[in-house]
C-alpha atoms as a PDB file:
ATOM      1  CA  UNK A   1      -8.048  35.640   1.448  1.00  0.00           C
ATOM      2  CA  UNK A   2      -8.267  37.598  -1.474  1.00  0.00           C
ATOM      3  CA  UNK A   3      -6.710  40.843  -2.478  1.00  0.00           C
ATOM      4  CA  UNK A   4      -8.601  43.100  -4.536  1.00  0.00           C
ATOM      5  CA  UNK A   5      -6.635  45.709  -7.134  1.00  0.00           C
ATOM      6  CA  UNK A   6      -9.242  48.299  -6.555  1.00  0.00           C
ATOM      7  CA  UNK A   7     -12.558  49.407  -6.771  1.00  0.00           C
ATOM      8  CA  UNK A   8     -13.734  49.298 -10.622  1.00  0.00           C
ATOM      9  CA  UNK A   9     -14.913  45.364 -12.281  1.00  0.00           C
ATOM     10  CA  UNK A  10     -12.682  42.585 -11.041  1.00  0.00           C
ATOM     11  CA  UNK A  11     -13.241  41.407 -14.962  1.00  0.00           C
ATOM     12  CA  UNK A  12     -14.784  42.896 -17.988  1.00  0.00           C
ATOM     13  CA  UNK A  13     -15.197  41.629 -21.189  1.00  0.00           C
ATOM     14  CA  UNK A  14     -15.557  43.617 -24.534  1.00  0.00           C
ATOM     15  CA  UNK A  15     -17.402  42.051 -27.762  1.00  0.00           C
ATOM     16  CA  UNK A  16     -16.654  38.549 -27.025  1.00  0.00           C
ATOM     17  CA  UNK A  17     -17.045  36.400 -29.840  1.00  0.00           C
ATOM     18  CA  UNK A  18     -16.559  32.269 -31.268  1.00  0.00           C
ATOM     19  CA  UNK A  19     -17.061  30.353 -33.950  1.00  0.00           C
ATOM     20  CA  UNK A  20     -16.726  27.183 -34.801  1.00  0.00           C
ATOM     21  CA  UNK A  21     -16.727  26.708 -38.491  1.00  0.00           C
ATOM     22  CA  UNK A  22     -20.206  28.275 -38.592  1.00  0.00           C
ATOM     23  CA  UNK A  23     -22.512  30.844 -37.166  1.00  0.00           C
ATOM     24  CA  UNK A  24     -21.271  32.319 -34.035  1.00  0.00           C
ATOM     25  CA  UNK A  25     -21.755  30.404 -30.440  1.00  0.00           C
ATOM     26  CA  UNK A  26     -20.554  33.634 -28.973  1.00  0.00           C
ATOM     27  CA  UNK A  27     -21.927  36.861 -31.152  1.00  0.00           C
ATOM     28  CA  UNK A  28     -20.729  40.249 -29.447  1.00  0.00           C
ATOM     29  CA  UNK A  29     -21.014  40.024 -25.625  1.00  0.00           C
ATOM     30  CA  UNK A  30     -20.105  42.297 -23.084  1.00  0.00           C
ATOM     31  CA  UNK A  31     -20.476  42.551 -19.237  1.00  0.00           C
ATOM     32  CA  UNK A  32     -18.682  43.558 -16.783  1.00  0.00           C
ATOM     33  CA  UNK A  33     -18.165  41.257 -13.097  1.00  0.00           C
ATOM     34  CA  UNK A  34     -18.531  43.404 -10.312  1.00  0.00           C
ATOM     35  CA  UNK A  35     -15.387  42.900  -7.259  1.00  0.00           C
ATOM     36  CA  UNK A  36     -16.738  41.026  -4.331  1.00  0.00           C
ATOM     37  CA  UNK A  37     -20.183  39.471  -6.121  1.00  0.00           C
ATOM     38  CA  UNK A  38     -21.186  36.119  -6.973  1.00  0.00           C
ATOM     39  CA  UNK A  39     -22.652  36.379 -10.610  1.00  0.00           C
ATOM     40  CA  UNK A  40     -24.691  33.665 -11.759  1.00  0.00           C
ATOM     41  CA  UNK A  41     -24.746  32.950 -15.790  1.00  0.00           C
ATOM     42  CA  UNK A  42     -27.743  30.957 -16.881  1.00  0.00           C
ATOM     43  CA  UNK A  43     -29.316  30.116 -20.317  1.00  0.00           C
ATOM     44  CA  UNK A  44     -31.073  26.898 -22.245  1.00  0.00           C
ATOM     45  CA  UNK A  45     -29.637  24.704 -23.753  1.00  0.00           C
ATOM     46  CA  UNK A  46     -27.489  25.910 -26.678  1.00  0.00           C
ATOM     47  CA  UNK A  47     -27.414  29.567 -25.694  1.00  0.00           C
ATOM     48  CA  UNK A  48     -23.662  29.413 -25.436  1.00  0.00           C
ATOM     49  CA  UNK A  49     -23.179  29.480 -21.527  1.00  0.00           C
ATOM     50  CA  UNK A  50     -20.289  26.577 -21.537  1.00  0.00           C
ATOM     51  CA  UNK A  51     -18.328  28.803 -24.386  1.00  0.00           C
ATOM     52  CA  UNK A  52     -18.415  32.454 -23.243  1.00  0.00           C
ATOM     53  CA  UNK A  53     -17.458  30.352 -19.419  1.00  0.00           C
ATOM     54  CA  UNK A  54     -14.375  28.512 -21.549  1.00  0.00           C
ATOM     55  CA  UNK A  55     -13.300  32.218 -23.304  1.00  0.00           C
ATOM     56  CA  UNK A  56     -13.083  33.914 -19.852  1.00  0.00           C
ATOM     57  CA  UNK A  57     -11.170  30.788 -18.418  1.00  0.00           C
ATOM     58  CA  UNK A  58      -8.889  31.020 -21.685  1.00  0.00           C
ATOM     59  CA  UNK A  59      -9.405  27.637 -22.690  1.00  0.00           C
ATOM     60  CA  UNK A  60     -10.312  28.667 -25.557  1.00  0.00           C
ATOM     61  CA  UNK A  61      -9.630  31.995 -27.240  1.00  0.00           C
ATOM     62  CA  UNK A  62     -11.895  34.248 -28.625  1.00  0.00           C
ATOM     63  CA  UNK A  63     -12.329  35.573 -32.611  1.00  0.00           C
ATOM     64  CA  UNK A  64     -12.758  38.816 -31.682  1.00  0.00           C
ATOM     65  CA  UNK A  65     -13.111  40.694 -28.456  1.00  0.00           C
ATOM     66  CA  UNK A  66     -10.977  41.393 -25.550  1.00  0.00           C
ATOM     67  CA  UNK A  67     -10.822  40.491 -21.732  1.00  0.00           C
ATOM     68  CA  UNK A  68      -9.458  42.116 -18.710  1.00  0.00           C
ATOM     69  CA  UNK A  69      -9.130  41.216 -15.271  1.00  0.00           C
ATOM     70  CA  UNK A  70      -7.985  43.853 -13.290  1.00  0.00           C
ATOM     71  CA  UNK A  71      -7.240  46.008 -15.803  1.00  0.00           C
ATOM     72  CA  UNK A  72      -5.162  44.084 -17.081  1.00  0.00           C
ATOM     73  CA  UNK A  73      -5.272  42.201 -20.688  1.00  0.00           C
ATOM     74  CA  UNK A  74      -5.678  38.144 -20.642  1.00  0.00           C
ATOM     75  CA  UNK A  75      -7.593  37.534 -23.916  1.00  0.00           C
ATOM     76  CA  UNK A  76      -4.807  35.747 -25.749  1.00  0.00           C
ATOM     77  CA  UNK A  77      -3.017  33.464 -22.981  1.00  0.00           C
ATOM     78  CA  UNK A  78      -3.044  29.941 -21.785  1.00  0.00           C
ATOM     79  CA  UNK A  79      -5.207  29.045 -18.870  1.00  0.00           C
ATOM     80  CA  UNK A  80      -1.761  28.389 -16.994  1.00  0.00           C
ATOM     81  CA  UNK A  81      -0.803  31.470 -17.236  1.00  0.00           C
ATOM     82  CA  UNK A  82      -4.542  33.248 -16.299  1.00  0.00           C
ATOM     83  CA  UNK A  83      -4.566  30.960 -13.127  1.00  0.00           C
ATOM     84  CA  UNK A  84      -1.218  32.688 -12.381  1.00  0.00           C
ATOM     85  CA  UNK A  85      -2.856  36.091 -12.238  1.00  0.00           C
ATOM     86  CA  UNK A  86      -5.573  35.101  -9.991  1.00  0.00           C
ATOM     87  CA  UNK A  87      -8.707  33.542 -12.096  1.00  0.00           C
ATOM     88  CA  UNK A  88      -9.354  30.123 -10.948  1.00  0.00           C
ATOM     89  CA  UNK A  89     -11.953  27.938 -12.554  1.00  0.00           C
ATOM     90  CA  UNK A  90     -13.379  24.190 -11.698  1.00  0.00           C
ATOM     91  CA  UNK A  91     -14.750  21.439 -14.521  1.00  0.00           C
ATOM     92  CA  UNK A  92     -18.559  20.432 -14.269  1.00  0.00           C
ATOM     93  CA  UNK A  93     -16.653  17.068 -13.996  1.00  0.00           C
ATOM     94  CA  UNK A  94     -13.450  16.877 -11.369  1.00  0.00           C
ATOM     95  CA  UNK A  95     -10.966  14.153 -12.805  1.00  0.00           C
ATOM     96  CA  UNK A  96      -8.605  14.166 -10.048  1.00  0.00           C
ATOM     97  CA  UNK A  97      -5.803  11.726 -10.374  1.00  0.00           C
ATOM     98  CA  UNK A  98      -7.374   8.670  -8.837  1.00  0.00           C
ATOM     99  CA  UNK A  99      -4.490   6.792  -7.492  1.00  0.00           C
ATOM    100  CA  UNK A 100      -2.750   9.606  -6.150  1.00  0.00           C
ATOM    101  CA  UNK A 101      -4.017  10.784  -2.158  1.00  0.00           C
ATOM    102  CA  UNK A 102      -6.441  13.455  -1.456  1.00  0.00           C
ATOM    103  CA  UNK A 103      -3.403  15.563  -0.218  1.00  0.00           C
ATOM    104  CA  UNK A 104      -0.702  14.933  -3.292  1.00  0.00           C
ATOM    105  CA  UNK A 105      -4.074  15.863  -5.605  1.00  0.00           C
ATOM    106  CA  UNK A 106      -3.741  19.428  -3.540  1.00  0.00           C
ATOM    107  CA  UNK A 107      -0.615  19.454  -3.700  1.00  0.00           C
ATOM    108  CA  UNK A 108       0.236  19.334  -7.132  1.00  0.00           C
ATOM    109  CA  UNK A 109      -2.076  22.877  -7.904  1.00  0.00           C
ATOM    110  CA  UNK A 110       0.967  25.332  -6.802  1.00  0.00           C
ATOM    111  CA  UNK A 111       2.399  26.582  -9.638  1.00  0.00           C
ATOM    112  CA  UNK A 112       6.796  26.941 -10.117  1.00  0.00           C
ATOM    113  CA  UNK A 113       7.418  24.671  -7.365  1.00  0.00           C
ATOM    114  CA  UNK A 114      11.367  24.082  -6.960  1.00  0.00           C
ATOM    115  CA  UNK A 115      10.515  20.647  -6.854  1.00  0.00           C
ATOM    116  CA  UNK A 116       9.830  20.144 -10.442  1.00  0.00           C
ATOM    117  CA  UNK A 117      13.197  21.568 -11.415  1.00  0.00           C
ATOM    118  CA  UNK A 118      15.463  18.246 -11.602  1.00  0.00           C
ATOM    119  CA  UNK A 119      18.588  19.856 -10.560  1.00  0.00           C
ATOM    120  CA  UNK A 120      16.911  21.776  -8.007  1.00  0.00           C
ATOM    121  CA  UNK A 121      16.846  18.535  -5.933  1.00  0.00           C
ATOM    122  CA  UNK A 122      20.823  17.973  -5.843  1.00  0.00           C
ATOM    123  CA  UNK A 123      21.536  21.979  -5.407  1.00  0.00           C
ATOM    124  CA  UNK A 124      18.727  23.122  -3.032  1.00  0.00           C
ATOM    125  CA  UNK A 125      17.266  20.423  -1.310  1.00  0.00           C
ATOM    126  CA  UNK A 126      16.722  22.698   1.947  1.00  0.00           C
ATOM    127  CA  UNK A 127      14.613  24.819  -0.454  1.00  0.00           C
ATOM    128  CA  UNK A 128      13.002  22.295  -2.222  1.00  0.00           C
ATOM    129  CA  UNK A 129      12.124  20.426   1.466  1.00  0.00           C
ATOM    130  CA  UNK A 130      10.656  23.741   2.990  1.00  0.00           C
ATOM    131  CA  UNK A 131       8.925  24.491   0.111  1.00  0.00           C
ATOM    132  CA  UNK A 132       7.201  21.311   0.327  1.00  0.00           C
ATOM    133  CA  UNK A 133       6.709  21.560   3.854  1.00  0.00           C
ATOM    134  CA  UNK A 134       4.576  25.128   3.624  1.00  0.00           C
ATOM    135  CA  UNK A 135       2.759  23.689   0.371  1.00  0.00           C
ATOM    136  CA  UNK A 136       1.728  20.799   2.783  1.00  0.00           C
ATOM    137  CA  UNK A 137       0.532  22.993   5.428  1.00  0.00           C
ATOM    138  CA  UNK A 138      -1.570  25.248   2.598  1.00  0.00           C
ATOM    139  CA  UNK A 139      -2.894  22.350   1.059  1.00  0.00           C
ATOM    140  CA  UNK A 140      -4.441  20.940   4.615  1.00  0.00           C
ATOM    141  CA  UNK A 141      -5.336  24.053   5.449  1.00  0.00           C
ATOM    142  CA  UNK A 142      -7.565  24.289   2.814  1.00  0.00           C
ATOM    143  CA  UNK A 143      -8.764  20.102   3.001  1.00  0.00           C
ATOM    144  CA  UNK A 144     -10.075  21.367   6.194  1.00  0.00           C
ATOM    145  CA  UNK A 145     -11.947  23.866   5.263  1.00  0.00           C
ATOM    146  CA  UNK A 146     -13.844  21.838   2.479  1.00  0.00           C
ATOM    147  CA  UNK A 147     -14.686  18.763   4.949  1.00  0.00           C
ATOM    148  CA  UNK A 148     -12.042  16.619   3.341  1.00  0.00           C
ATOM    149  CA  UNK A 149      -8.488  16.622   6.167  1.00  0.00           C
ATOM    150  CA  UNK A 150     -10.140  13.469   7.267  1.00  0.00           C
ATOM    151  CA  UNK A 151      -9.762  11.683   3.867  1.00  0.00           C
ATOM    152  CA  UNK A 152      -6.215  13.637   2.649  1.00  0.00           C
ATOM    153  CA  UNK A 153      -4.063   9.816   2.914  1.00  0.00           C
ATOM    154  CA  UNK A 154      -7.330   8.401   0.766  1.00  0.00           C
ATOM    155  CA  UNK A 155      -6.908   7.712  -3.109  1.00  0.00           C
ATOM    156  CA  UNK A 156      -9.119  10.128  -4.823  1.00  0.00           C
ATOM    157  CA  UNK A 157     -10.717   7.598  -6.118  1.00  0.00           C
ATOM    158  CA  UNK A 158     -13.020   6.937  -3.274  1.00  0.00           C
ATOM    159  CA  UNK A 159     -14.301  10.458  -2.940  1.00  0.00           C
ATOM    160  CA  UNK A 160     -17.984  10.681  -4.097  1.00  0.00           C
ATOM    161  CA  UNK A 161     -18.877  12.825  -7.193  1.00  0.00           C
ATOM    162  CA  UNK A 162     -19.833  15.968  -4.704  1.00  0.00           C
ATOM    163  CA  UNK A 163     -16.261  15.148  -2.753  1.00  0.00           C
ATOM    164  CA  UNK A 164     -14.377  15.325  -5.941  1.00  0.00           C
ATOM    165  CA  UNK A 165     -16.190  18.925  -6.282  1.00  0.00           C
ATOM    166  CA  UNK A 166     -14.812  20.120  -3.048  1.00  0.00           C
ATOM    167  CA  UNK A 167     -11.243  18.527  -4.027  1.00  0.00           C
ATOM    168  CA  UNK A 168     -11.311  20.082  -6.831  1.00  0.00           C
ATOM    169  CA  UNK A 169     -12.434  23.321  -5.001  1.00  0.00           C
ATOM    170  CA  UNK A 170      -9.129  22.822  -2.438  1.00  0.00           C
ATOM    171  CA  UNK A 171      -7.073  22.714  -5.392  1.00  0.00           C
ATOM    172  CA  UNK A 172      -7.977  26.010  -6.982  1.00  0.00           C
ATOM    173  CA  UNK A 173      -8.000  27.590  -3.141  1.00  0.00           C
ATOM    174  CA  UNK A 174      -4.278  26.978  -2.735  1.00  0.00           C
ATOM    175  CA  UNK A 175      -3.730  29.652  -5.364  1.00  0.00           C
ATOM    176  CA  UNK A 176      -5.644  31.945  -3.675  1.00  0.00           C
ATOM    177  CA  UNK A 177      -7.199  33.339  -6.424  1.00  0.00           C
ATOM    178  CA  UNK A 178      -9.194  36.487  -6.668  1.00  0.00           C
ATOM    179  CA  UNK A 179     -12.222  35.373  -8.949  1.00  0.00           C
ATOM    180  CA  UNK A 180     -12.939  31.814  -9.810  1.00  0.00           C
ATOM    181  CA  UNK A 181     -15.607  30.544 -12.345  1.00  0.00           C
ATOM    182  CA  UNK A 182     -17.636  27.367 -10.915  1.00  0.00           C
ATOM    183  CA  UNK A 183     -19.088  25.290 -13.766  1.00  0.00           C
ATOM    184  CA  UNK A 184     -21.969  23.994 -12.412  1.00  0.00           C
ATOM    185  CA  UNK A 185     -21.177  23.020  -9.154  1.00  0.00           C
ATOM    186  CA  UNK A 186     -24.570  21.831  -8.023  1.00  0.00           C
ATOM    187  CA  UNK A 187     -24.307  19.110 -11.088  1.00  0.00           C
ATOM    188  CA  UNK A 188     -24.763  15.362 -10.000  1.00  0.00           C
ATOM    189  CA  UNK A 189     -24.402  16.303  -5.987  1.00  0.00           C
ATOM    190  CA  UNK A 190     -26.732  14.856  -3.133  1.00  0.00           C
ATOM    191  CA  UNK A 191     -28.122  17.821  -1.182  1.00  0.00           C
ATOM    192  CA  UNK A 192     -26.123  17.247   2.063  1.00  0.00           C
ATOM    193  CA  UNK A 193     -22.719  17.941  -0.187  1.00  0.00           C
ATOM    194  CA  UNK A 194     -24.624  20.791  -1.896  1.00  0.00           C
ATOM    195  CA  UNK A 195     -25.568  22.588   1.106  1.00  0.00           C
ATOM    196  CA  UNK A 196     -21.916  22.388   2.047  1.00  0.00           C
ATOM    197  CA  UNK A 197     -20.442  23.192  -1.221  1.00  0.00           C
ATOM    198  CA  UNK A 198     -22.660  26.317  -0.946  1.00  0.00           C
ATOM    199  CA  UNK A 199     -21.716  27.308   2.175  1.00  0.00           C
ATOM    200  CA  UNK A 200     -18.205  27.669   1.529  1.00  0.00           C
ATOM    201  CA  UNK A 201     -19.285  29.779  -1.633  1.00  0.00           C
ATOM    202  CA  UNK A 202     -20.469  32.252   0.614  1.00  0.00           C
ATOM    203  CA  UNK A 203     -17.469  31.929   3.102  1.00  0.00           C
ATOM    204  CA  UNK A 204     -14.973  32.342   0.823  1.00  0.00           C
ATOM    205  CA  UNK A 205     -17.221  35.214  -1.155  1.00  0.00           C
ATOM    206  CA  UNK A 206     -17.402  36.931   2.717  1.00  0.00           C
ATOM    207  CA  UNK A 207     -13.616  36.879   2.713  1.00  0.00           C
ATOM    208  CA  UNK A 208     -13.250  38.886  -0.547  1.00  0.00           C
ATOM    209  CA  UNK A 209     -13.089  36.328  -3.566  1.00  0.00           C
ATOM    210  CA  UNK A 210     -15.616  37.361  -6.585  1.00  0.00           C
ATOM    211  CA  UNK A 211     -17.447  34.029  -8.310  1.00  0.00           C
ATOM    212  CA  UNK A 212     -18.790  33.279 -11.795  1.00  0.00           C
ATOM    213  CA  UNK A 213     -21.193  30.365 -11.841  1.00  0.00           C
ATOM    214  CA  UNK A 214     -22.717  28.447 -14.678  1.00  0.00           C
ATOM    215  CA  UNK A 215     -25.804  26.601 -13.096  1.00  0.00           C
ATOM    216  CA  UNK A 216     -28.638  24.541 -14.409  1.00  0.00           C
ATOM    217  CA  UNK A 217     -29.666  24.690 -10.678  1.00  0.00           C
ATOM    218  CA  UNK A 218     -31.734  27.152 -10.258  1.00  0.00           C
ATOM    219  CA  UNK A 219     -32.370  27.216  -6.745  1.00  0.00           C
ATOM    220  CA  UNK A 220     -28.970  27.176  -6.207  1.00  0.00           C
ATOM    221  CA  UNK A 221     -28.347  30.668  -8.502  1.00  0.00           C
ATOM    222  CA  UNK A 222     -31.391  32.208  -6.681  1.00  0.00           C
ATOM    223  CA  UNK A 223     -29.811  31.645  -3.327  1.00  0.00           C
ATOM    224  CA  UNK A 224     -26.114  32.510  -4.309  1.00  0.00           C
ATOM    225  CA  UNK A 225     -26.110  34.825  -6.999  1.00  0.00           C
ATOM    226  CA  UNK A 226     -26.800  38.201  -7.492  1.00  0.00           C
ATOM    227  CA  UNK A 227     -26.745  39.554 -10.417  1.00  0.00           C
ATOM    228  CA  UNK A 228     -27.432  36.923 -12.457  1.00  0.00           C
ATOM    229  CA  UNK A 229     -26.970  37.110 -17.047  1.00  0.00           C
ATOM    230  CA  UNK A 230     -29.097  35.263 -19.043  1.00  0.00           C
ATOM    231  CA  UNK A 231     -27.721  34.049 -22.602  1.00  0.00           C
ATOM    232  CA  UNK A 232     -29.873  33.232 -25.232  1.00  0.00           C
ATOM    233  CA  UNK A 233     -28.872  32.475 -29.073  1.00  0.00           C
ATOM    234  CA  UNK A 234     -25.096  33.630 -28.361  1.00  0.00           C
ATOM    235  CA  UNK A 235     -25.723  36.760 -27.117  1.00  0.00           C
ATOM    236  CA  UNK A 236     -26.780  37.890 -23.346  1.00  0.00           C
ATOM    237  CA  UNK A 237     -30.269  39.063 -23.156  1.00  0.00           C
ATOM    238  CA  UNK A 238     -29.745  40.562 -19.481  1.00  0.00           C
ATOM    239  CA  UNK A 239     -29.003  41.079 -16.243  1.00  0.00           C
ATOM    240  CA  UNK A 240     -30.675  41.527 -13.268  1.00  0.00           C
ATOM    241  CA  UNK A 241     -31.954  39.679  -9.767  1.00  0.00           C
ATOM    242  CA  UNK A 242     -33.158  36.292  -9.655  1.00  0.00           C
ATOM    243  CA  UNK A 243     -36.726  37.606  -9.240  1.00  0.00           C
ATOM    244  CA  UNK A 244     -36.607  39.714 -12.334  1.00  0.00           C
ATOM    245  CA  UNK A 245     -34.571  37.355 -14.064  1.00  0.00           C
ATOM    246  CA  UNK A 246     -37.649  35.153 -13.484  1.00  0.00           C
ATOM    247  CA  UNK A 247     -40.682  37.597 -14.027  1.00  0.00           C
ATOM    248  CA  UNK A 248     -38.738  38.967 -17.449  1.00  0.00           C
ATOM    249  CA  UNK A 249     -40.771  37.517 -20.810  1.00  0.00           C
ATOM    250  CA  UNK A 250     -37.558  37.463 -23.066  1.00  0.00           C
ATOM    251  CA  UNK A 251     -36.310  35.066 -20.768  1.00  0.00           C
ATOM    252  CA  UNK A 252     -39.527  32.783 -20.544  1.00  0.00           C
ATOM    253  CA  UNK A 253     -39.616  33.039 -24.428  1.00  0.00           C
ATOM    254  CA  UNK A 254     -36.168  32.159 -24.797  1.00  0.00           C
ATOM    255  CA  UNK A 255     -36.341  29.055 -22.246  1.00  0.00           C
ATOM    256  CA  UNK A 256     -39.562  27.846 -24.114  1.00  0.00           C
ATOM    257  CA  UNK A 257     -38.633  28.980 -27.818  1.00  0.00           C
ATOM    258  CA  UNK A 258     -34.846  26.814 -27.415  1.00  0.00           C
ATOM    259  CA  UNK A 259     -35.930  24.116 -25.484  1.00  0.00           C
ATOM    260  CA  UNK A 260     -39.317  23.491 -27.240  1.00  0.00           C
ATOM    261  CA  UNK A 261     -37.142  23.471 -30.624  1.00  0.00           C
END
């Protein structure tokens, strides 16, 4: 599904840094995310996970620092126009429009559709009705792979919190993008929709598209993710497999020392 522009980090970011009227939330990180891997980004409470995750998805922009995907600069833009390039992200809490069908939800994700150009309507309405058609057939296409074609003439609003997730997941899919960042997709989802929401991680990560997950869940990073980063205090403390993630002491300190506080 997903095209790769070459060999080297699908991102890389350089000295990342936020504030928010005080000390920095973000103070000087780097990494680089490897093409084709599923990186996991843990870290107690207050270590500044959910802002470093917001930077990279350019919903919010940094102080100081730059980041690339593909080479190519995207510190600086709107989330719009990141989503464009191929970096797709999903919210720890879907808000789908919830009188609007499963399908029009999907639907609505493609970006420049002819459609939403009024005259566009009067002057090409062959265009406009193919274009409709095809974004129709991509947005089914990828209802059935999450488990939802069944449901695509239901409201949204009758999807459970873990359906929402994979809605949510169809939406970003239509883009095809070439990483997307999952925040915390495990969150508030019985284990039948879990196991299923992970499975199609590792589908779509077989057919070429690189992930960056914040989790709380940490059997869910152990099975998924490798590497996985550990932030503590604003800064990330390392990198490494889930087992030495685990066995390493600055991360037991920092779990105990944060949350104990």
């Amino acid at each position: 599904m997903a095209e790769g522009g070459g060999a080297g980090p699908i991102l890389v970011a350089e000295g990342l840094a936020k504030a928010f009227g005080g000390p920095r939330v973000v103070d000087g990180v780097s990494f680089a995310l490897q093409r084709g891997a599923i990186t996991g980004l843990i870290g107690p409470n207050g270590a500044g996970k959910t802002t470093l995750f917001n930077l990279v998805a350019a919903s919010l922009r940094p102080d100081a620092g730059a980041l690339h995907l593909d080479g190519a600069p995207i510190h600086g833009l709107r989330p719009d126009q990141v989503f464009g390039l191929g970096l797709g992200r999903t919210f720890q809490i879907p808000r789908p429009f919830p009188a609007m069908t499963v399908l029009e939800n999907v639907m609505l994700a493609p970006q420049h559709q002819q459609g939403e150009r009024f005259w566009a309507n009067w002057i090409r309405p062959g265009a406009v009705a193919a274009e409709e058609k095809r974004n129709r057939a991509r947005a089914m296409h990828w209802l059935d792979f999450v488990g939802l074609a069944r449901l695509a003439q239901e409201p949204a609003r009758v999807l459970s919190g873990g359906q929402r997730k994979l809605l949510e997941l169809a939406r970003v899919l239509v883009a095809e993008p070439r990483l997307i960042l999952l925040d915390e997709p495990g969150a508030g989802v019985a284990p039948p929709l879990l196991e299923i929401i992970m499975q199609k991680i590792v589908a779509l990560n077989q057919a070429g598209t690189s992930f960056l997950i914040v989790e709380h869940n940490m059997d869910l990073i152990a099975a998924l993710c490798r590497p996985v980063m550990v932030m503590a205090q604003g800064r990330l403390l390392m990198q490494g497999t889930p087992d030495e993630v685990r066995g390493d002491t600055r991360v037991i300190e920092a779990y105990l020392g944060i949350e104990a506080a």
